[in-house]
Protein backbone atom coordinates (compact mmCIF):
# COMPACT_ATOMS: atom_id res chain seq x y z
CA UNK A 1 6.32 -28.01 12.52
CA UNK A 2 3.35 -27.85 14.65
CA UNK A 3 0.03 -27.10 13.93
CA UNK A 4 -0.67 -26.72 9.78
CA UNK A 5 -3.81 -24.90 9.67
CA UNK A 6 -5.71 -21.74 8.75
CA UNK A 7 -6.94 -18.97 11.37
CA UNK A 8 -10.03 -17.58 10.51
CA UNK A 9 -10.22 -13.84 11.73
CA UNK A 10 -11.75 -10.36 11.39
CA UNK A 11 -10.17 -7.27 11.86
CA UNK A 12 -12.09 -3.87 12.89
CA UNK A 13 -10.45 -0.22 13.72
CA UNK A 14 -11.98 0.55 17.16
CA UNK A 15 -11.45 3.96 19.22
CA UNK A 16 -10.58 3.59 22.71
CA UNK A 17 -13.55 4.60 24.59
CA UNK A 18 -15.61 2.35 22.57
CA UNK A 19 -13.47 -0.74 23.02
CA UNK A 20 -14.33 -0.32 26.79
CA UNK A 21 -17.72 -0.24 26.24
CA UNK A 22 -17.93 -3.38 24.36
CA UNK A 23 -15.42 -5.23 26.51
CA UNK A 24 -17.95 -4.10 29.18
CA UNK A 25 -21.12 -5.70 26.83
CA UNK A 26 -19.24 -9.04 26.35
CA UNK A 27 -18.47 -9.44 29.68
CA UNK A 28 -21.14 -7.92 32.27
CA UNK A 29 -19.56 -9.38 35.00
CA UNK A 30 -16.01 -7.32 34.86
CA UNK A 31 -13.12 -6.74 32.29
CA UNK A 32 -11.03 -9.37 31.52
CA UNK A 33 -7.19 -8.45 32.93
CA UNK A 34 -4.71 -7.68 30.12
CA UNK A 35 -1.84 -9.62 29.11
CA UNK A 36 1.34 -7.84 27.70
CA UNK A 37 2.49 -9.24 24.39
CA UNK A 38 5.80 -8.61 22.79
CA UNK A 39 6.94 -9.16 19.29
CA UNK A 40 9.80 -9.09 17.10
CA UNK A 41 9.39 -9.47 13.45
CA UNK A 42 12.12 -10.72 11.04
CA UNK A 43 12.57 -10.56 7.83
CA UNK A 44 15.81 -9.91 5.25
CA UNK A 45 16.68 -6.57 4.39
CA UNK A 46 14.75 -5.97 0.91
CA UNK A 47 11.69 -8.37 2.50
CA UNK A 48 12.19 -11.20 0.64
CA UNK A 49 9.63 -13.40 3.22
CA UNK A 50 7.43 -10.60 2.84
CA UNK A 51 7.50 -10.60 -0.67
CA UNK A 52 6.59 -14.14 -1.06
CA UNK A 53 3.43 -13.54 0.71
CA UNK A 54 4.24 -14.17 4.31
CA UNK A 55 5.69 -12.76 7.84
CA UNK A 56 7.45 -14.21 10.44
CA UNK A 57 7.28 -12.93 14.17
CA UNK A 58 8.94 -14.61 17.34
CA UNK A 59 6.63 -13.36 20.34
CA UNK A 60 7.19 -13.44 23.80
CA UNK A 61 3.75 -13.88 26.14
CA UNK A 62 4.43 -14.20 29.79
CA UNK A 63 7.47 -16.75 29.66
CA UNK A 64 6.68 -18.75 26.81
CA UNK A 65 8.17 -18.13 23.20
CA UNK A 66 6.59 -18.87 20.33
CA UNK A 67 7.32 -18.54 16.85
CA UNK A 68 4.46 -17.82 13.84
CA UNK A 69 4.86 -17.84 10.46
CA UNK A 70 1.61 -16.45 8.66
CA UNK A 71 0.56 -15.47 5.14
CA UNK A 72 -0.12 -11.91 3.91
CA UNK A 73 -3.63 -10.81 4.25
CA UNK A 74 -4.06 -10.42 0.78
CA UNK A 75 -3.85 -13.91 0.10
CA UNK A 76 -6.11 -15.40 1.92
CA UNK A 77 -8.81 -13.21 3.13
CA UNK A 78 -10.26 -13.86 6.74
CA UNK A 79 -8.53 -17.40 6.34
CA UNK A 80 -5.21 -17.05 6.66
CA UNK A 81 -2.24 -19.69 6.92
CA UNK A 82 -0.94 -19.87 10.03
CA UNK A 83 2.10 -22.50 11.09
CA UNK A 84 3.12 -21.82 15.01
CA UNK A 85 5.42 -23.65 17.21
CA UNK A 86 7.42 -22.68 20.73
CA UNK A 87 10.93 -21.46 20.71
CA UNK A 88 13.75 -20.97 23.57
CA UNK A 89 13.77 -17.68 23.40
CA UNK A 90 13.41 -14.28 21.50
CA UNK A 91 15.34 -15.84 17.40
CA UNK A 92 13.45 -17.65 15.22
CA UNK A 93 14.21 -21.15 14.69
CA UNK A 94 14.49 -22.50 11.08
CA UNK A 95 14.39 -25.81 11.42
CA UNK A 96 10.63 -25.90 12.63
CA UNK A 97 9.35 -24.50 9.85
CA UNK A 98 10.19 -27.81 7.37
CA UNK A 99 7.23 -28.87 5.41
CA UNK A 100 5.48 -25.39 5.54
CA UNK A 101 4.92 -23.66 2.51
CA UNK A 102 7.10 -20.75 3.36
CA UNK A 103 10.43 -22.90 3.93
CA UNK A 104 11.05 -22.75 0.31
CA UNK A 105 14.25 -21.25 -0.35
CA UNK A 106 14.30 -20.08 3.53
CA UNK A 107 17.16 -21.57 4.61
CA UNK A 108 19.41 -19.63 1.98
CA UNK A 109 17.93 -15.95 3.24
CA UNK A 110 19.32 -13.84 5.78
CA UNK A 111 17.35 -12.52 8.40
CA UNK A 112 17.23 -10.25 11.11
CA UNK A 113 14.59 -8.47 13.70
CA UNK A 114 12.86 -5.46 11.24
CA UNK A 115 10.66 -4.13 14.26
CA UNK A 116 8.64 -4.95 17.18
CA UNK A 117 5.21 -4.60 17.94
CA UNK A 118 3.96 -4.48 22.16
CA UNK A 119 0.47 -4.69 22.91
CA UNK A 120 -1.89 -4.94 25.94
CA UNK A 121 -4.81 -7.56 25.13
CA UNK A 122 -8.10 -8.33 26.75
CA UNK A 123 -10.05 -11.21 25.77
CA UNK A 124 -13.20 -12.33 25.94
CA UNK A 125 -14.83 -15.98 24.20
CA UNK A 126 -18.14 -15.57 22.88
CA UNK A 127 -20.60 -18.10 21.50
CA UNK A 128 -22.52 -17.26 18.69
CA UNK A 129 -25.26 -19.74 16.83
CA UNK A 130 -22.80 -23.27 18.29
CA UNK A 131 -19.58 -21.22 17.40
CA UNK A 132 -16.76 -19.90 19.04
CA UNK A 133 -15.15 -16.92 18.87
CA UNK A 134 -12.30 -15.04 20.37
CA UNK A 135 -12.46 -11.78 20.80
CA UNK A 136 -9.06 -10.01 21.26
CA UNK A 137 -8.67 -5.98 21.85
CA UNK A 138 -5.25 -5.16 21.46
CA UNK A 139 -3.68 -1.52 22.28
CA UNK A 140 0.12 -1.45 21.10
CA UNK A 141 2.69 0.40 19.68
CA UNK A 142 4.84 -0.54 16.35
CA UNK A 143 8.48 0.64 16.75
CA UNK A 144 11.29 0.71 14.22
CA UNK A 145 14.55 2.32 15.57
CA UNK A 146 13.44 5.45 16.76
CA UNK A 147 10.24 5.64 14.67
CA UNK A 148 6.77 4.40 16.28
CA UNK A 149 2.73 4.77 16.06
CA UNK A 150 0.30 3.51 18.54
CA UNK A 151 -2.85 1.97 17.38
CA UNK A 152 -6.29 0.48 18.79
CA UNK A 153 -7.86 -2.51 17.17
CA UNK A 154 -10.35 -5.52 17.42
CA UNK A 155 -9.84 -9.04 16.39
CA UNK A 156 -12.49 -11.36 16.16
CA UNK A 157 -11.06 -15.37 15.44
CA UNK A 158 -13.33 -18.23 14.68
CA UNK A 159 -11.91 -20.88 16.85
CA UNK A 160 -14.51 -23.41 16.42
CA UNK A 161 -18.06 -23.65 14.36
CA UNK A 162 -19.31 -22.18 11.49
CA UNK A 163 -17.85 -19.12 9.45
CA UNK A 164 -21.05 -17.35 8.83
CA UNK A 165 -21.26 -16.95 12.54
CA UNK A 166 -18.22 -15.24 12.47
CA UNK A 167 -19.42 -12.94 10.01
CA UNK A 168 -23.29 -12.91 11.67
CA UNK A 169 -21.59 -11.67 15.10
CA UNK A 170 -19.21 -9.11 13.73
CA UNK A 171 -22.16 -7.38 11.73
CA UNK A 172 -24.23 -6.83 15.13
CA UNK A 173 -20.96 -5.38 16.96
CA UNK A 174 -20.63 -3.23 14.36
CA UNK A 175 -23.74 -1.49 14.19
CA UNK A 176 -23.60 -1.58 17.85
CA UNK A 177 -20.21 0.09 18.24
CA UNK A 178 -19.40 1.79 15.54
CA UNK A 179 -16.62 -0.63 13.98
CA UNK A 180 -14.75 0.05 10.99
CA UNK A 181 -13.37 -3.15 9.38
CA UNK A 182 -9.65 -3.29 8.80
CA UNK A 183 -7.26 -4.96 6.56
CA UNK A 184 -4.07 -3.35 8.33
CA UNK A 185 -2.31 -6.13 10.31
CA UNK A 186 0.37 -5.23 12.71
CA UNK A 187 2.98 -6.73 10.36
CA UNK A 188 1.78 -4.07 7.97
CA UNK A 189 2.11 -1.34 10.48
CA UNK A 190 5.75 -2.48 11.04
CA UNK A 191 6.48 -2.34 7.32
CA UNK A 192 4.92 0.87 6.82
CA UNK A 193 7.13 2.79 9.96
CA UNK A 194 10.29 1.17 7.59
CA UNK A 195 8.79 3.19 4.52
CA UNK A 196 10.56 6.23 4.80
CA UNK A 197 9.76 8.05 1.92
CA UNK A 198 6.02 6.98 3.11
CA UNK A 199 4.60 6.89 -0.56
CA UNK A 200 1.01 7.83 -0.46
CA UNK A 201 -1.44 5.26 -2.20
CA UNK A 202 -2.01 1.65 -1.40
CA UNK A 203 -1.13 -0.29 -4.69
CA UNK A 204 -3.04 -3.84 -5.27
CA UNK A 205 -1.02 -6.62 -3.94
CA UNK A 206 -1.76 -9.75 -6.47
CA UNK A 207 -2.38 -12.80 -5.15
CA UNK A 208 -0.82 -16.26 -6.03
CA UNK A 209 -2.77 -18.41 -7.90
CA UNK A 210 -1.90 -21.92 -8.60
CA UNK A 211 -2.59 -24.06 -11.57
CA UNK A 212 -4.88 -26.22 -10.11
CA UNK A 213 -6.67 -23.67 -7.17
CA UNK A 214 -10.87 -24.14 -7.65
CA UNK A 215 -11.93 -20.83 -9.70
CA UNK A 216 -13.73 -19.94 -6.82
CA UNK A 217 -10.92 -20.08 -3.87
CA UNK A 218 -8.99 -17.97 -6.89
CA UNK A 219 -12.06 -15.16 -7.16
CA UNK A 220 -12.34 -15.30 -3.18
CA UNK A 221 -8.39 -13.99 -3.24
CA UNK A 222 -8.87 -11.57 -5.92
CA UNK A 223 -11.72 -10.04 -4.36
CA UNK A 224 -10.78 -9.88 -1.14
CA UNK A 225 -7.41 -8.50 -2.21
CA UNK A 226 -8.92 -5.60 -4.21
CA UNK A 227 -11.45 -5.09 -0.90
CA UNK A 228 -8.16 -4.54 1.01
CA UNK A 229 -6.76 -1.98 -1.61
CA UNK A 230 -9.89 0.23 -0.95
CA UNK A 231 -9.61 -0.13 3.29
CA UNK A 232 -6.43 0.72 2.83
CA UNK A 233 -6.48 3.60 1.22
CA UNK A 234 -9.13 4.88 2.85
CA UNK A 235 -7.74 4.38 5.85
CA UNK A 236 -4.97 7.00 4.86
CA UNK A 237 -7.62 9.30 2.93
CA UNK A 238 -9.36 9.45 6.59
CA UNK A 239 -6.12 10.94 7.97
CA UNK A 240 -5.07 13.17 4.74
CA UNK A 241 -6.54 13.37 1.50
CA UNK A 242 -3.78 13.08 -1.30
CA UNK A 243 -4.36 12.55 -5.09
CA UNK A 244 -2.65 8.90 -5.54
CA UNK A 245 -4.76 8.03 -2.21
CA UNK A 246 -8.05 8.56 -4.11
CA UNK A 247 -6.68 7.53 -7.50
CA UNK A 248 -5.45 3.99 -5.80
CA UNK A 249 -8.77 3.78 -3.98
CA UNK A 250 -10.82 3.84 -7.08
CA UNK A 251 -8.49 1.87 -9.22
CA UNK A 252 -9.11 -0.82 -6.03
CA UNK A 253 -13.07 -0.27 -6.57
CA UNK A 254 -12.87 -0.63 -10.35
CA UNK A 255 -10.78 -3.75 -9.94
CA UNK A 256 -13.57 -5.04 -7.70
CA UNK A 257 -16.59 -4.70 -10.18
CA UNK A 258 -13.92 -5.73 -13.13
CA UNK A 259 -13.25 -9.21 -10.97
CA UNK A 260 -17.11 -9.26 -10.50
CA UNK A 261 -17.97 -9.00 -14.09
CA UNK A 262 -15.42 -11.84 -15.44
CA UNK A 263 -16.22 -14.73 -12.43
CA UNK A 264 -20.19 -13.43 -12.91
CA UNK A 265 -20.93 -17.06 -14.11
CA UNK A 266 -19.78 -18.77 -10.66
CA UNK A 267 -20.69 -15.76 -7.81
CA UNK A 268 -23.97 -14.69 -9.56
CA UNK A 269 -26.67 -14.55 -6.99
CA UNK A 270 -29.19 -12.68 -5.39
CA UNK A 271 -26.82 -10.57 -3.30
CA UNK A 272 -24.51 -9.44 -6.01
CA UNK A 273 -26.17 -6.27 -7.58
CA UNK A 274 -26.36 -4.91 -4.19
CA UNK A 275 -23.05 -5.36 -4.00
CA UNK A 276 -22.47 -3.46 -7.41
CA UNK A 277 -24.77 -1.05 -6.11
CA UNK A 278 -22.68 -0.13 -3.66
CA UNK A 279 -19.36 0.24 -5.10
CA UNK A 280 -21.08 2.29 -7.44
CA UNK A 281 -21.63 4.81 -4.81
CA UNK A 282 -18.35 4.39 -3.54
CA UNK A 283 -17.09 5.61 -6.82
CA UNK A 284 -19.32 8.24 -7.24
CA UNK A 285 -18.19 9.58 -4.09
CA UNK A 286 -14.42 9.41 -5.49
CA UNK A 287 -14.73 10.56 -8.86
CA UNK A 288 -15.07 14.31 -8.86
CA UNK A 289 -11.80 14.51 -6.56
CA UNK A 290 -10.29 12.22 -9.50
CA UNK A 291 -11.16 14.09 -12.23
CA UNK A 292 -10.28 17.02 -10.91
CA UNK A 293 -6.75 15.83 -9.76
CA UNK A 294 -5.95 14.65 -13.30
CA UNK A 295 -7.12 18.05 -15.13
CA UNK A 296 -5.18 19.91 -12.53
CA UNK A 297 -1.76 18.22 -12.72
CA UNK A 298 -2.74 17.29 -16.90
CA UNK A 299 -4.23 20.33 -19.07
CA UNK A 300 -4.35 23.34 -16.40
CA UNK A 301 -0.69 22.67 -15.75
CA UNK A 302 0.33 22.15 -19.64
CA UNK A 303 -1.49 25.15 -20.15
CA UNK A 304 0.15 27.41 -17.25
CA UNK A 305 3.77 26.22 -18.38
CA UNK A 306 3.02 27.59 -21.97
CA UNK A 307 3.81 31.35 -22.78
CA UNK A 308 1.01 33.66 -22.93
CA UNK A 309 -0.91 35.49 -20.81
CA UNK A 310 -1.53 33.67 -17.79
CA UNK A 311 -4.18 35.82 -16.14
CA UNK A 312 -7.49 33.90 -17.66
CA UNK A 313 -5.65 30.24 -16.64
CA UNK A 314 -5.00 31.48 -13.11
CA UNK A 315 -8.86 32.78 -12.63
CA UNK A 316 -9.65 29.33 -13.69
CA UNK A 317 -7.35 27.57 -11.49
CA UNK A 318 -8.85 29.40 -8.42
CA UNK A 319 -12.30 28.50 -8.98
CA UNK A 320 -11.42 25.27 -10.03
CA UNK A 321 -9.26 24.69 -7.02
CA UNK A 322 -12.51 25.61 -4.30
CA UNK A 323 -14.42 22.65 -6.29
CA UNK A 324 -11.23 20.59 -5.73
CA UNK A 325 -11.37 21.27 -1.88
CA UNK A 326 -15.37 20.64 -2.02
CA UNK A 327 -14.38 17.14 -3.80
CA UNK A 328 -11.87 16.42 -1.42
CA UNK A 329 -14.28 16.83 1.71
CA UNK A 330 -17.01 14.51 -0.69
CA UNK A 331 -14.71 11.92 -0.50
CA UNK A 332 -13.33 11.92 3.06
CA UNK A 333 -16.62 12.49 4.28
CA UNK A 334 -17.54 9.11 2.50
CA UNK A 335 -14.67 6.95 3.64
CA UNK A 336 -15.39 8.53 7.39
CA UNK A 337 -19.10 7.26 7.09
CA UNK A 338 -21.07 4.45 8.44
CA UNK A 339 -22.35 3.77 5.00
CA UNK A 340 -18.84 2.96 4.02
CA UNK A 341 -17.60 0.71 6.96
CA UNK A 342 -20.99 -1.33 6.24
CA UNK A 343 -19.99 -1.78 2.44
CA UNK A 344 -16.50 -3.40 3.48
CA UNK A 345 -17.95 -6.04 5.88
CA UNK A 346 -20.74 -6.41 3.74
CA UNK A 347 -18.99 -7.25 0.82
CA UNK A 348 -16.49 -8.95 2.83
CA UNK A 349 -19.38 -11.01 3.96
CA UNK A 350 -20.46 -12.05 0.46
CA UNK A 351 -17.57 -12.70 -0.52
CA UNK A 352 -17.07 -15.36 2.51
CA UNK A 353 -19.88 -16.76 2.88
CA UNK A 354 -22.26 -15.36 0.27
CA UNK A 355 -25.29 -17.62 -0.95
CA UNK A 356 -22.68 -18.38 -4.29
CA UNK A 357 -20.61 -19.93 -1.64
CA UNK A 358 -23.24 -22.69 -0.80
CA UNK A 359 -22.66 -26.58 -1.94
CA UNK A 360 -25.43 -27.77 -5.04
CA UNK A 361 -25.46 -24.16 -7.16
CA UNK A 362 -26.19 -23.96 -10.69
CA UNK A 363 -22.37 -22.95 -10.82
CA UNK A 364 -20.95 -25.44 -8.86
CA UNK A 365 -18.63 -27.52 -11.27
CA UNK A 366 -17.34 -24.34 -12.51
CA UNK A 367 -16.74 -22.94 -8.95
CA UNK A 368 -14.80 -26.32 -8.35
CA UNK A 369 -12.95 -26.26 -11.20
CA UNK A 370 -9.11 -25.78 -11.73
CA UNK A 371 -8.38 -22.07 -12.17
CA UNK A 372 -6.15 -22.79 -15.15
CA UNK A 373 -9.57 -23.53 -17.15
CA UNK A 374 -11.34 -20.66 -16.01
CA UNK A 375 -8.91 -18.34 -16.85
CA UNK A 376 -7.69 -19.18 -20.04
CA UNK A 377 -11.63 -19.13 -20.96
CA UNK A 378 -11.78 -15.49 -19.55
CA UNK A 379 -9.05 -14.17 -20.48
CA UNK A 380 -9.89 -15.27 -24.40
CA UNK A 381 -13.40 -13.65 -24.09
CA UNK A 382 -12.33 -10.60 -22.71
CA UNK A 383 -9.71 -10.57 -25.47
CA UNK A 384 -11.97 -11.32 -28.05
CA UNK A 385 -14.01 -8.58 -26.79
CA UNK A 386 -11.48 -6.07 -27.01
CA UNK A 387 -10.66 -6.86 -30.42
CA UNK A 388 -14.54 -6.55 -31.62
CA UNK A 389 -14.46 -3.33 -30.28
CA UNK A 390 -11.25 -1.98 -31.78
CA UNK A 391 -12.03 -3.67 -35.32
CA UNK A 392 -12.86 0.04 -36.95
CA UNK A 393 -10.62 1.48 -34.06
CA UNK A 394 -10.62 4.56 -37.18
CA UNK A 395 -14.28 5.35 -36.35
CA UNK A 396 -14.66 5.35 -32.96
CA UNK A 397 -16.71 7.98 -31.54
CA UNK A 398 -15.24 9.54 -28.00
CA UNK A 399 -18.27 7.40 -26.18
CA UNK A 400 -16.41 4.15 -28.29
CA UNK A 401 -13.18 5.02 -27.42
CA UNK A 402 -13.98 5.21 -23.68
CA UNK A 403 -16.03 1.82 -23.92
CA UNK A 404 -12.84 0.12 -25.41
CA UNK A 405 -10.69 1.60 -22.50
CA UNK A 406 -13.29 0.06 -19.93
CA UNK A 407 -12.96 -3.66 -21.83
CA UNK A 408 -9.01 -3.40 -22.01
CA UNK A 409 -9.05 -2.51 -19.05
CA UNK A 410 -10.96 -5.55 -17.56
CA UNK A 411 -8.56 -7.43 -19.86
CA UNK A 412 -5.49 -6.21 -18.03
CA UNK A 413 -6.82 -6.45 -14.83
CA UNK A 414 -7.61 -10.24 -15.76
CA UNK A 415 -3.66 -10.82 -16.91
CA UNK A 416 -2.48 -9.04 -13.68
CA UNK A 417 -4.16 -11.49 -11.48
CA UNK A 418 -4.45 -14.78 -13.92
CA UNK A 419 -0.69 -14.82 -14.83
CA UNK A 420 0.09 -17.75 -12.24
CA UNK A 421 -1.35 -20.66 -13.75
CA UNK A 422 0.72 -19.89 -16.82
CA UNK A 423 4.22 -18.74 -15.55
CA UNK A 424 5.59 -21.25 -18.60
CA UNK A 425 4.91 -18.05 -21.17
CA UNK A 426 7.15 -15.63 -18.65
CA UNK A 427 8.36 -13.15 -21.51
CA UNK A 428 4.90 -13.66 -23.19
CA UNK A 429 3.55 -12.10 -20.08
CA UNK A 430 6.30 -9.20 -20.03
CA UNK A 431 5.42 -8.36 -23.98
CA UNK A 432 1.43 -8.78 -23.58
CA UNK A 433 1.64 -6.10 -19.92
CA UNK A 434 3.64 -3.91 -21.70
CA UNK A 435 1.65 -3.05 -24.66
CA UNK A 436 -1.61 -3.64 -23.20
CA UNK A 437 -0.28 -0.88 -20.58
CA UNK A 438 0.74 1.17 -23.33
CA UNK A 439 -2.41 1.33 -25.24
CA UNK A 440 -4.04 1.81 -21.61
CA UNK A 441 -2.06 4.97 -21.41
CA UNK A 442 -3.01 6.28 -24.53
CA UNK A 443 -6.90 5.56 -24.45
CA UNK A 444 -6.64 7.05 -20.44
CA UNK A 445 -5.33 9.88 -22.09
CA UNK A 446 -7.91 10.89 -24.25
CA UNK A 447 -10.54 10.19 -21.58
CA UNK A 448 -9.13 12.57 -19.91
CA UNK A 449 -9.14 15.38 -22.27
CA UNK A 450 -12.91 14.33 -22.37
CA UNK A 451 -13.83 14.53 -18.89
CA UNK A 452 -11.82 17.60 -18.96
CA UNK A 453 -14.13 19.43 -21.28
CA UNK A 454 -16.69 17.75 -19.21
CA UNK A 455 -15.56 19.80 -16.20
CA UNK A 456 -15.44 23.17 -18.01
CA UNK A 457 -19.20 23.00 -18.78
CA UNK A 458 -20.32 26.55 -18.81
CA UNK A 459 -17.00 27.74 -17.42
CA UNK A 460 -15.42 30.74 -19.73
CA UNK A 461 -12.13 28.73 -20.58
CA UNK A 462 -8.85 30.38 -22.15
CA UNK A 463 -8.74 29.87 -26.01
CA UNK A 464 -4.86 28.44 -25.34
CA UNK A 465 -6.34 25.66 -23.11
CA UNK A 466 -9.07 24.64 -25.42
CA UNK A 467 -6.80 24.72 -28.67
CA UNK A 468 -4.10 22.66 -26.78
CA UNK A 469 -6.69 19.97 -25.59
CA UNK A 470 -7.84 19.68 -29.13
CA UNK A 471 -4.56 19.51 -30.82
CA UNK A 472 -3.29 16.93 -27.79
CA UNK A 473 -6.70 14.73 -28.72
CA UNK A 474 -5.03 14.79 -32.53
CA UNK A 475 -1.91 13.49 -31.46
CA UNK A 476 -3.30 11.01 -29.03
CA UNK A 477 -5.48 9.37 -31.30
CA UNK A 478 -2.73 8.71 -33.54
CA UNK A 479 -0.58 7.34 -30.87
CA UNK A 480 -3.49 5.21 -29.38
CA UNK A 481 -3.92 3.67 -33.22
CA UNK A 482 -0.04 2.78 -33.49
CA UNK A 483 -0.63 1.17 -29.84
CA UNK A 484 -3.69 -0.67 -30.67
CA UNK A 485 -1.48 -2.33 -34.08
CA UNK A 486 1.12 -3.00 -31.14
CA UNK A 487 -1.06 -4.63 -28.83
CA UNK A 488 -2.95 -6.43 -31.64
CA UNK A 489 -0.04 -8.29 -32.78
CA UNK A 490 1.12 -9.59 -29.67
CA UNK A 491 0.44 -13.12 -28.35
CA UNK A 492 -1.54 -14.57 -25.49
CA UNK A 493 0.16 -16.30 -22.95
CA UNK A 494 -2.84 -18.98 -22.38
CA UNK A 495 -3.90 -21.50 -24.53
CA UNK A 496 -6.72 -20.74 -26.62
CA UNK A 497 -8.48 -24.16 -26.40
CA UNK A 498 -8.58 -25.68 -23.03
């Protein structure tokens, strides 16, 4: 097949009128005429393609035909894999895509056209510091049967030079225009008009890691793949707030800071902690909506289906539900804000083409090193961890309790993501997620009869609520123990020694 390479691009959601205006900035001397672009996307009916972690599109520009096969977004960042070659006409061709990655298997699927995507793009090349960048602005419509949505975005693509111009340029159009980077590709948009039910909440998509990937390729498509989770769900929390939108957008922020604290040894530097710093205020901005979510649809609503007098609960429930609303804006307001759209291409940045990235660090060898190493390492510290913690699990204070949570927690995170390099132990991985998830769901529990008497404060709340919260913390502690023996006994699925 032709061309075996990796496209380096940036995505940003731009409003009309101010895609004009920086058309008209790049390019003083008139717009650039657009070219009509038409695409069909194929896949099999249950997305197998997609589900491996890549798309195929045949797309018609002008005459010519050509067919692309590219991986998902979350796999590869900014970089991603992109194998391209001309076709006769408007079906993909099979036979060109021998030697890529994604022909594995290929052959035996059976695919047809899922949707088509139209656009009308200007471009304009721009040099920035030697390099040189395309810069595409695309106005289209996705269309599946008689479903469709219309959409505005920017593309900047490194064609030649150095990344961290790439990165350098898109930071001053940004300030200058107002950009908000994007992770949504147009594939996506096809998928999601296919979604009927439209299931609110952008879930993390793992990535792929290989046995012998460097650690730090491997943290670059963790990262990057948890930075997606949160653009996405913002994205959707811009255009309606919804409970699982919030929830999925902090779970994507607390896998973040969980992937920064176990590769902290390789991507330590001096641009880190302000990169902490600000996912901290993302999730401070989140976590009042969150906690009120969970003690609405958790204790208030146990409560309310219980006989009794309902009068006091319903009192509550209305005041509660005005500090819901106020939450709600809080966290909009924060996803719709410059401060926001600066943290994703910020961190983005870092994550690039951050000063951890450069050749002759302290952490070089273990940057370089096979992920296999790195994660059997990590994923035995963060083990051991968890088990110094839950030694007297008996005597754990509410504050210990919620500690352990946060360290199994980074545990799991660390099997969801490091369970590649060691697909040998298959059922080892099945038994060690499911208890691990089980204790999880025990230990969230009681954290959340916690913050729940957190949120009452000074509030006058109904004897029935209080006495059921404290009975339910009873039972949950003994449930949590019985999960913790569970867990306890249960066997890695990496080696211990390396």
């Amino acid at each position: 097949m032709i061309g075996d390479n990796h496209e380096v691009e940036l995505k940003f959601e731009i409003d009309p009128e101010r895609a004009q205006a920086l058309i008209a900035h790049l390019c003083p001397g008139g717009a650039p005429p657009a070219r009509k672009l038409e695409s069909i996307y194929f896949d099999t009916s249950d997305q197998a393609l997609r589900n491996r972690g890549f798309t195929l599109r045949v797309r018609k520009d002008g005459r010519r035909w050509t067919q692309t096969v590219k991986t998902c977004a979350a796999s590869n960042g900014a970089a991603r894999g992109e194998w391209e070659a001309p076709v006769k006409g408007g079906s993909p061709d099979l036979d060109l895509l021998r030697g890529a990655p994604a022909a594995a298997g290929l052959a035996s699927l059976s695919l047809e056209p899922l949707f088509s995507v139209i656009v009308e793009r200007q471009t304009v090349t721009s040099v920035e510091a030697g390099s040189t960048i395309e810069v595409s602005l695309d106005k289209g419509v996705t269309t599946h049967g008689t479903r469709s949505t219309s959409f505005s975005e920017l593309e900047l693509e490194l064609k030649s030079g150095d990344r961290a111009a790439l990165f350098l340029f898109a930071g001053r159009l940004r300030k200058a225009f107002s950009l908000r980077p994007g992770f949504t590709t147009k594939a996506d948009r096809g998928f999601a008009l296919m979604d009927k039910k439209g299931t609110p909440g952008r879930r993390f998509r793992a990535p792929v890691l290989l046995r012998k990937m460097a650690a730090g390729v491997a943290f670059k498509t963790i990262a990057l793949a948890a930075l997606e989770q949160i653009a996405g769900n913002a994205e959707d929390l811009r255009e309606k707030p919804d409970a699982e939108v919030i929830h999925q957008m902090r779970v994507g922020a607390r896998r973040l800071q969980s992937t920064l604290s176990t590769f902290k040894r390789i991507v330590s530097d001096g641009r880190m902690e302000a990169v902490r710093t600000e996912l901290k205020w993302l999730l401070g901005e989140l976590d009042q909506a969150r906690n009120l979510d969970v003690f609405f649809s958790g204790a208030l609503a146990r409560a309310l289906r219980s006989k009794g007098n309902k009068e006091d609960l319903l009192a509550l429930k209305g005041r509660f539900r005005i500090a819901r609303n106020a939450a709600y804006a809080r966290a909009r307001a924060a996803a719709e804000g410059d401060r926001f759209s600066a943290l994703l291409l910020d961190i983005m940045t870092w994550i690039e083409v951050g000063p951890w990235t450069e050749a002759g660090g302290k952490a070089t060898a273990q940057r370089d090193a096979p992920i296999s190493q790195f994660a059997a390492n990590a994923l035995e510290k963060a083990r051991r961890k968890v088990r110094k913690r839950a030694c007297s699990f008996d005597d754990l204070s509410r504050e210990g309790r919620h500690k352990l949570r946060i360290q199994t927690k980074t545990l799991r995170y660390s099997a969801d993501v490091f369970e590649g390099p060691f697909k040998a132990h298959a059922k080892r991985v099945r038994r060690f997620s499911g208890k691990i998830k089980a204790l999880l769901d025990c230990l969230g529990e009681l954290n959340d009869v916690a913050t729940g008497e957190k949120l009452l404060g000074d509030h006058p709340a109904p004897k029935c609520l209080t006495d059921r919260q404290a009975s339910r913390e009873k039972r949950l502690i003994g449930s949590a123990r019985r999960a913790w023996d569970a867990f306890d006994e249960t066997k890695r699925f990496w080696p211990k020694q390396v």
